[in-house]
C-alpha atoms as a PDB file:
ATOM      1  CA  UNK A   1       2.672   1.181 -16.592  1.00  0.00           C
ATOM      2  CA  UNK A   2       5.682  -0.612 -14.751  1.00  0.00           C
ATOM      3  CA  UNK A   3       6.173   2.186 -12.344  1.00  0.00           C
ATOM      4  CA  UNK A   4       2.219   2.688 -11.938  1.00  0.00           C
ATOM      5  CA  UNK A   5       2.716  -1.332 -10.554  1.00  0.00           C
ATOM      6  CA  UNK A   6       5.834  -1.014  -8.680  1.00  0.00           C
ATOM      7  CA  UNK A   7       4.299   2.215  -7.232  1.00  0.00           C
ATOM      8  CA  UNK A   8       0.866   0.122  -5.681  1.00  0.00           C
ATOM      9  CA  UNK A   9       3.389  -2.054  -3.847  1.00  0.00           C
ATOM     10  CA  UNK A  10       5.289  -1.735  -0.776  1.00  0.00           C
ATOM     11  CA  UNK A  11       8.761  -2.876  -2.193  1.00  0.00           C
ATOM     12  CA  UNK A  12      11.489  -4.113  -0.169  1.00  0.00           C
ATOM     13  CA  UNK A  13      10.991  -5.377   3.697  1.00  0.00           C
ATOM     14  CA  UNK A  14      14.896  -3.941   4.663  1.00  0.00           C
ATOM     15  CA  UNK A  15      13.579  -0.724   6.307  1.00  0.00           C
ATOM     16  CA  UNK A  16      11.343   1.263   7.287  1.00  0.00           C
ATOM     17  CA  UNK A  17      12.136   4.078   4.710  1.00  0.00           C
ATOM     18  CA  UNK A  18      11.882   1.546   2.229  1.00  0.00           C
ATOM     19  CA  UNK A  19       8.136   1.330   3.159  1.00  0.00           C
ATOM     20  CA  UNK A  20       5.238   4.247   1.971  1.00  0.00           C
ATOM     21  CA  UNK A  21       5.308   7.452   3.586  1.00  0.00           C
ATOM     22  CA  UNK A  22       1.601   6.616   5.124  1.00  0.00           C
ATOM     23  CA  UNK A  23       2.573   2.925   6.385  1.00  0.00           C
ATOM     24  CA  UNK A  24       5.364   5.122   8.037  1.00  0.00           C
ATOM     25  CA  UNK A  25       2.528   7.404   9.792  1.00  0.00           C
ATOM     26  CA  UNK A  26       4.361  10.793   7.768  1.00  0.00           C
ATOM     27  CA  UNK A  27       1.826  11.936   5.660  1.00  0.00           C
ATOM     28  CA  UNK A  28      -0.921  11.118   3.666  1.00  0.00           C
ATOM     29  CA  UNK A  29       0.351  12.992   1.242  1.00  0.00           C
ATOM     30  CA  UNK A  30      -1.606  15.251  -1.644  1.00  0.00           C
ATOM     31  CA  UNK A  31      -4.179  15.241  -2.779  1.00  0.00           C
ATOM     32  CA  UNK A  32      -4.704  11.881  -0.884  1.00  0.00           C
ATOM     33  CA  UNK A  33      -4.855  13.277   2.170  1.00  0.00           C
ATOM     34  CA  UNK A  34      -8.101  15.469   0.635  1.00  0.00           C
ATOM     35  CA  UNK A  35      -9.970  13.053  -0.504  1.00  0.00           C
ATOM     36  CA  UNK A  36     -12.553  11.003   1.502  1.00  0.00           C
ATOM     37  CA  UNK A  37     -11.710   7.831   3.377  1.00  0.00           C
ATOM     38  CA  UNK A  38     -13.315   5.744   6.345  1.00  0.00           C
ATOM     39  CA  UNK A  39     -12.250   8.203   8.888  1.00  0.00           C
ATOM     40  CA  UNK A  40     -10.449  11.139   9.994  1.00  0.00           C
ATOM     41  CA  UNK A  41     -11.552  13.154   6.935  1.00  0.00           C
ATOM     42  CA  UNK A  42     -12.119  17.249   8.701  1.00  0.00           C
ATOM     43  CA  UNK A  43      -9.792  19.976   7.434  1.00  0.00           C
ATOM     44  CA  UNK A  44      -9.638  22.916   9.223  1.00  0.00           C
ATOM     45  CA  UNK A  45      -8.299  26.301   6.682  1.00  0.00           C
ATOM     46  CA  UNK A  46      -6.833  28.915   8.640  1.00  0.00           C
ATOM     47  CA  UNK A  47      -6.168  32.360   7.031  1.00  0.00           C
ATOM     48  CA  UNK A  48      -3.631  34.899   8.809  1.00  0.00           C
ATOM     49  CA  UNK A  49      -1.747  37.918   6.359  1.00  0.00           C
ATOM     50  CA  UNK A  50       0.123  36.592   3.169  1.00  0.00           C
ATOM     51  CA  UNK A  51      -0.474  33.159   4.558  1.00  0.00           C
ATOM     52  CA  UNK A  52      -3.141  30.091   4.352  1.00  0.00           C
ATOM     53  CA  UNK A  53      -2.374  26.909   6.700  1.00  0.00           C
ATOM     54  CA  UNK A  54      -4.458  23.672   5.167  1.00  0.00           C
ATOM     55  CA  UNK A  55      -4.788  21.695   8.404  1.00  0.00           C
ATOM     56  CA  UNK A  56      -6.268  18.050   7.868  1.00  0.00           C
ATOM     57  CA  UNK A  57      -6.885  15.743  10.881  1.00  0.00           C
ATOM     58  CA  UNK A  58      -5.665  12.272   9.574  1.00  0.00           C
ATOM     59  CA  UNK A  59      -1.540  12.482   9.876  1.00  0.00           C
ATOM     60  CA  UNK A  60      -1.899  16.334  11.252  1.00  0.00           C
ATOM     61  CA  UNK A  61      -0.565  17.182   7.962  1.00  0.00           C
ATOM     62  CA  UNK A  62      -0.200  21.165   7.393  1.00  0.00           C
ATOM     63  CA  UNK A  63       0.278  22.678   4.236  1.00  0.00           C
ATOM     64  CA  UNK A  64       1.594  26.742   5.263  1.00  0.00           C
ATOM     65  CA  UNK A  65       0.546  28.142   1.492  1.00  0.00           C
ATOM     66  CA  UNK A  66       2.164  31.514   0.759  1.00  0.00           C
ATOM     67  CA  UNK A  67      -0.166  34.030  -0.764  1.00  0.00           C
ATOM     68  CA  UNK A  68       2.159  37.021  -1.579  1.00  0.00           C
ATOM     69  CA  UNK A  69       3.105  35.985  -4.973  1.00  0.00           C
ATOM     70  CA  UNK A  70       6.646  34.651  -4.695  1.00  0.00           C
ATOM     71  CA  UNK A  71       7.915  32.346  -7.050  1.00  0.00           C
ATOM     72  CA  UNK A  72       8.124  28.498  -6.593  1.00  0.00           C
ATOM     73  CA  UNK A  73      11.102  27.623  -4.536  1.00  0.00           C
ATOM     74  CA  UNK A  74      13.136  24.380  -6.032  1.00  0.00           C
ATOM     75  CA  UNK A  75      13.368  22.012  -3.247  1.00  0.00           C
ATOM     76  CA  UNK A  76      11.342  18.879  -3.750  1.00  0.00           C
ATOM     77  CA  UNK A  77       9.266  18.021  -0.980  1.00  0.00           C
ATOM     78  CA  UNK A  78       6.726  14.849  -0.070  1.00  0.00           C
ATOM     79  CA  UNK A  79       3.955  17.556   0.300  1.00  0.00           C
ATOM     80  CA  UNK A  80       5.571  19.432  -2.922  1.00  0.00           C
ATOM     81  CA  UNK A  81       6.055  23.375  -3.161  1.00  0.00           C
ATOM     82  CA  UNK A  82       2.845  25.403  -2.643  1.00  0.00           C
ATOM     83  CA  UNK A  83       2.069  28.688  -3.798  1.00  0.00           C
ATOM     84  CA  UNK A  84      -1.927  30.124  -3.255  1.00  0.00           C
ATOM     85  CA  UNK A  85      -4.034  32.712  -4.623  1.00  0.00           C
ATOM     86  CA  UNK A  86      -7.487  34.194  -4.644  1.00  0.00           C
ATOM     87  CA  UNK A  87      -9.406  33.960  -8.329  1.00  0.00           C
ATOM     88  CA  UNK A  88     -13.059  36.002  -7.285  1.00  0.00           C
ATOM     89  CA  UNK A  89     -14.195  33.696  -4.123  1.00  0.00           C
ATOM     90  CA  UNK A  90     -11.790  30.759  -5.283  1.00  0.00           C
ATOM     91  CA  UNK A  91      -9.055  30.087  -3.182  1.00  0.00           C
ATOM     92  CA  UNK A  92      -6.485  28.484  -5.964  1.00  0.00           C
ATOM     93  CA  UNK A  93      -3.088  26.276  -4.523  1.00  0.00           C
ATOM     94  CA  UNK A  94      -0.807  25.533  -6.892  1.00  0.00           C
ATOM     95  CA  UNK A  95       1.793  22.589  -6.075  1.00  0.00           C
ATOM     96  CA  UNK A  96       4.826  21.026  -7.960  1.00  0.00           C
ATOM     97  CA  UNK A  97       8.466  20.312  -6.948  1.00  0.00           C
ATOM     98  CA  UNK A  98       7.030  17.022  -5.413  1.00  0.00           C
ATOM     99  CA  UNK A  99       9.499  14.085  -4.413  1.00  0.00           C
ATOM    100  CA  UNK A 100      10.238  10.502  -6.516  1.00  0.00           C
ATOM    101  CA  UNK A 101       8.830   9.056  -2.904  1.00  0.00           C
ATOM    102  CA  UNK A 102       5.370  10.954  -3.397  1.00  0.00           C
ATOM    103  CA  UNK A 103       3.141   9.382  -5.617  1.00  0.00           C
ATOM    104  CA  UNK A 104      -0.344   9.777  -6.499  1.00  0.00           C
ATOM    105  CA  UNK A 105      -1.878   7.188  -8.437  1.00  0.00           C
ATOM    106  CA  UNK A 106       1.170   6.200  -9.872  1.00  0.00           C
ATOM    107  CA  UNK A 107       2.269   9.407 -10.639  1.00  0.00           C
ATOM    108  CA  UNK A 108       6.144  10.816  -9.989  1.00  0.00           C
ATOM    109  CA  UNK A 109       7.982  13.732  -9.120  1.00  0.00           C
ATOM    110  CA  UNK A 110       6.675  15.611 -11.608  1.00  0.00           C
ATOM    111  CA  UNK A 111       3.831  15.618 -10.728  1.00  0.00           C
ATOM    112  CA  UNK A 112       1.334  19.238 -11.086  1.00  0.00           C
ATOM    113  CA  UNK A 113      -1.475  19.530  -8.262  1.00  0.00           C
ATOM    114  CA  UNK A 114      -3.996  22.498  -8.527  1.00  0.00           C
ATOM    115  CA  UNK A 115      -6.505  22.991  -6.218  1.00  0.00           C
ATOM    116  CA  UNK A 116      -9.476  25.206  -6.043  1.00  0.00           C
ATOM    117  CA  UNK A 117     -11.812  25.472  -2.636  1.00  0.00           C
ATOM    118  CA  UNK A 118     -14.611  27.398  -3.383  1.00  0.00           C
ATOM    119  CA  UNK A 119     -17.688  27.985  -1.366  1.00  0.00           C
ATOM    120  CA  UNK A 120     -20.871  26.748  -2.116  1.00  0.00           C
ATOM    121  CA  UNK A 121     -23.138  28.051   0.754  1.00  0.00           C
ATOM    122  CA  UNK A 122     -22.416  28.515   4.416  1.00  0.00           C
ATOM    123  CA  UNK A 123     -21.961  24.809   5.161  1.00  0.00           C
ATOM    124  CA  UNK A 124     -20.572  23.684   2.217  1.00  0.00           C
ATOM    125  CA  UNK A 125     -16.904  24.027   0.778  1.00  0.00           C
ATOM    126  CA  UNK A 126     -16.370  22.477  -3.460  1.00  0.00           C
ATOM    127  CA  UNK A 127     -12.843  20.766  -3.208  1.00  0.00           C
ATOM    128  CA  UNK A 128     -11.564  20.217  -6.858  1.00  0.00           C
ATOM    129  CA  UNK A 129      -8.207  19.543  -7.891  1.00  0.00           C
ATOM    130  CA  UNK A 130      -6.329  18.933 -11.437  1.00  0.00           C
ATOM    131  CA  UNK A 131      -3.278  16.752 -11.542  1.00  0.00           C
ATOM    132  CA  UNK A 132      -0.947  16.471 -14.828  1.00  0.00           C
ATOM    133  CA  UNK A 133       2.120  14.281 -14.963  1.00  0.00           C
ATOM    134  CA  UNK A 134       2.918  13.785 -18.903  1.00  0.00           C
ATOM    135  CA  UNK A 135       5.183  11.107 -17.795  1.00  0.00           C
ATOM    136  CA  UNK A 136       2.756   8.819 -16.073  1.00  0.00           C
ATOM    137  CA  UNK A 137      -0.833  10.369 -18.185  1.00  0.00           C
ATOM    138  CA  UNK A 138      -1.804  11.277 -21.504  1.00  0.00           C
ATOM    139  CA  UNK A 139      -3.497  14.704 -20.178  1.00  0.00           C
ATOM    140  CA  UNK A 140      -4.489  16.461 -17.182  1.00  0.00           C
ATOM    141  CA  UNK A 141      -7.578  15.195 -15.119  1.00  0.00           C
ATOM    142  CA  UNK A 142      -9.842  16.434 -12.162  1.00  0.00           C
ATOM    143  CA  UNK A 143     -11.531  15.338  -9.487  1.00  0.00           C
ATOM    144  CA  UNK A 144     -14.494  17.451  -7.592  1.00  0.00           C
ATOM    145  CA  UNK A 145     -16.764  16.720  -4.281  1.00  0.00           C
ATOM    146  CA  UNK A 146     -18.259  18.510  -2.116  1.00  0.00           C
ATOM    147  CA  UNK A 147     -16.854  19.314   1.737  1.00  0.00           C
ATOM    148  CA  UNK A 148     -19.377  19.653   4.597  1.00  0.00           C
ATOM    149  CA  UNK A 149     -18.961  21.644   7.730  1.00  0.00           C
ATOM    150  CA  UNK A 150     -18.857  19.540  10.937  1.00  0.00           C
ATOM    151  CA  UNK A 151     -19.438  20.640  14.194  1.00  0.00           C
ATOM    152  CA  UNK A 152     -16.861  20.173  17.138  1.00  0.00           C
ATOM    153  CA  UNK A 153     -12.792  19.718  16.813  1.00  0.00           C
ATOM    154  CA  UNK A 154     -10.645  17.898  14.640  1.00  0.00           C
ATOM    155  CA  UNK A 155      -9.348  15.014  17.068  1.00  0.00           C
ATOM    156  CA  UNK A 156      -5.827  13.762  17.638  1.00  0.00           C
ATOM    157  CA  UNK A 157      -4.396  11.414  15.073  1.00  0.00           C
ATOM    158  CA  UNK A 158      -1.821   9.082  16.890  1.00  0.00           C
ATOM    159  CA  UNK A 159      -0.392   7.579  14.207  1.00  0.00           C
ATOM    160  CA  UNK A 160       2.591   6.362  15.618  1.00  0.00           C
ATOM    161  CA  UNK A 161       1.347   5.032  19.275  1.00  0.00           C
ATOM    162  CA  UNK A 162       0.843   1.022  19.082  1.00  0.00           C
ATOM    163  CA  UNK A 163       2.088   1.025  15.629  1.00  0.00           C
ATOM    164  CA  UNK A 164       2.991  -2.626  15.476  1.00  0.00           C
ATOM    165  CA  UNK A 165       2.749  -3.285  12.033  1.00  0.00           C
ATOM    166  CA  UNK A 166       5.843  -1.701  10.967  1.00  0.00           C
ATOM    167  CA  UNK A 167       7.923  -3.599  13.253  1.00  0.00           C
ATOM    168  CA  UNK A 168       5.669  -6.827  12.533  1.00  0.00           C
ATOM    169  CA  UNK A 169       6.061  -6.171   9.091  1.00  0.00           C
ATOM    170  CA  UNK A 170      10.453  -5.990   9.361  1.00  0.00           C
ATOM    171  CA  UNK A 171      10.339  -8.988  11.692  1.00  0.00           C
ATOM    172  CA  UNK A 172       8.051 -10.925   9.355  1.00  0.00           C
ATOM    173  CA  UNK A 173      10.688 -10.284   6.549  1.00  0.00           C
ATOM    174  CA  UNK A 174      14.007 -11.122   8.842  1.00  0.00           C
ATOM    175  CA  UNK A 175      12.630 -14.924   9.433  1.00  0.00           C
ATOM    176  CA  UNK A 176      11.311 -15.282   6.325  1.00  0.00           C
ATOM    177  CA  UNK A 177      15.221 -14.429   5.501  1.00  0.00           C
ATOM    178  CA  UNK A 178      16.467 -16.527   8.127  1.00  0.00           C
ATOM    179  CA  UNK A 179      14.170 -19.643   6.843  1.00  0.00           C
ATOM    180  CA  UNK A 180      15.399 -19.490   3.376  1.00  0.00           C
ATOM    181  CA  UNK A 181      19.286 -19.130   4.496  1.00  0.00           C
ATOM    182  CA  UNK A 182      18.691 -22.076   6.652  1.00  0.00           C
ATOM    183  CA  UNK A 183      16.871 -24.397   4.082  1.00  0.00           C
ATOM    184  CA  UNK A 184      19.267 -23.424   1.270  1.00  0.00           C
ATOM    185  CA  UNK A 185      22.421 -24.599   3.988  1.00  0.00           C
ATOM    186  CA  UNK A 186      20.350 -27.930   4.420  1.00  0.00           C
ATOM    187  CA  UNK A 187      20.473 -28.022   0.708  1.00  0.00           C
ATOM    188  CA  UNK A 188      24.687 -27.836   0.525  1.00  0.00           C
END
């Protein structure tokens, strides 16, 4: 429960890479970056040979999914390892190897993603994923919507341009630093 709390905070003002990878305009992460928010929501799936690319327009985060089998690498990664393959119509990604920095509803680095995209009809795509983590759940659970298909392009995401928040944010934390070294001095 402690790290569930400590992970729906921002923690410490004294960088920037002590902030969430999101605030930081990295990634979304998964399977947040899946799920539906206020905007910025298309995903664009690209197939070529032994490979799938999982393309979604907030962040430009892209997820290159090997499909030839191979084993897991063992590098931990924000996005965590991927590793795809067909079941009938399914397309099945599994993911683990995740970072301590990627968390998902409180979960940690060991966290277990699978996710199944399976068409419904021609417009209509079911995203469901499972996540497991004994050390932050009791069992696995899973999550299901549909995904509709838009017309026209996935737009750019500039994350980064006019980001003043992150700099506010430091700034806001320095004088609020400065203030309390100042009153504790008129204190001596």
């Amino acid at each position: 429960m402690a790290r569930h709390a400590e992970a729906r905070t921002h923690g410490p003002d004294e960088s920037p890479e002590n902030r969430n990878l999101l605030e930081r305009c990295l990634t979304r992460g998964i399977p947040d970056g899946m799920l539906p928010g206020p905007y910025s929501n298309n995903l664009q799936i690209y197939q070529a040979p032994g490979y799938v690319v999982l393309l979604t327009e907030m962040i430009h985060d892209a997820r290159i999914v090997p499909m030839d089998g191979r084993p897991h690498g063992t590098m931990r990664r924000w996005m965590g390892d991927s590793r795809g393959h067909w079941e009938g119509e399914t397309l099945v990604v599994d993911t683990i190897n995740f970072t301590d920095r990627t968390n998902f509803r409180g979960s940690g680095a060991n966290l277990h993603l699978v996710e199944r995209f399976t068409r419904l009809d021609a417009d209509t795509l079911e995203y469901r994923f499972t996540v497991e983590d004994p050390t932050t759940w009791t069992r696995p659970w899973t999550v299901a919507y549909p995904m509709v298909k838009t017309a026209g392009p996935i737009y750019e995401y500039a994350c980064h341009e006019a980001n003043y928040g992150l700099a506010d944010i430091l700034s806001g934390a320095r004088a609020e630093e400065r203030k309390a070294t100042e009153e504790a001095a008129k204190k001596k």
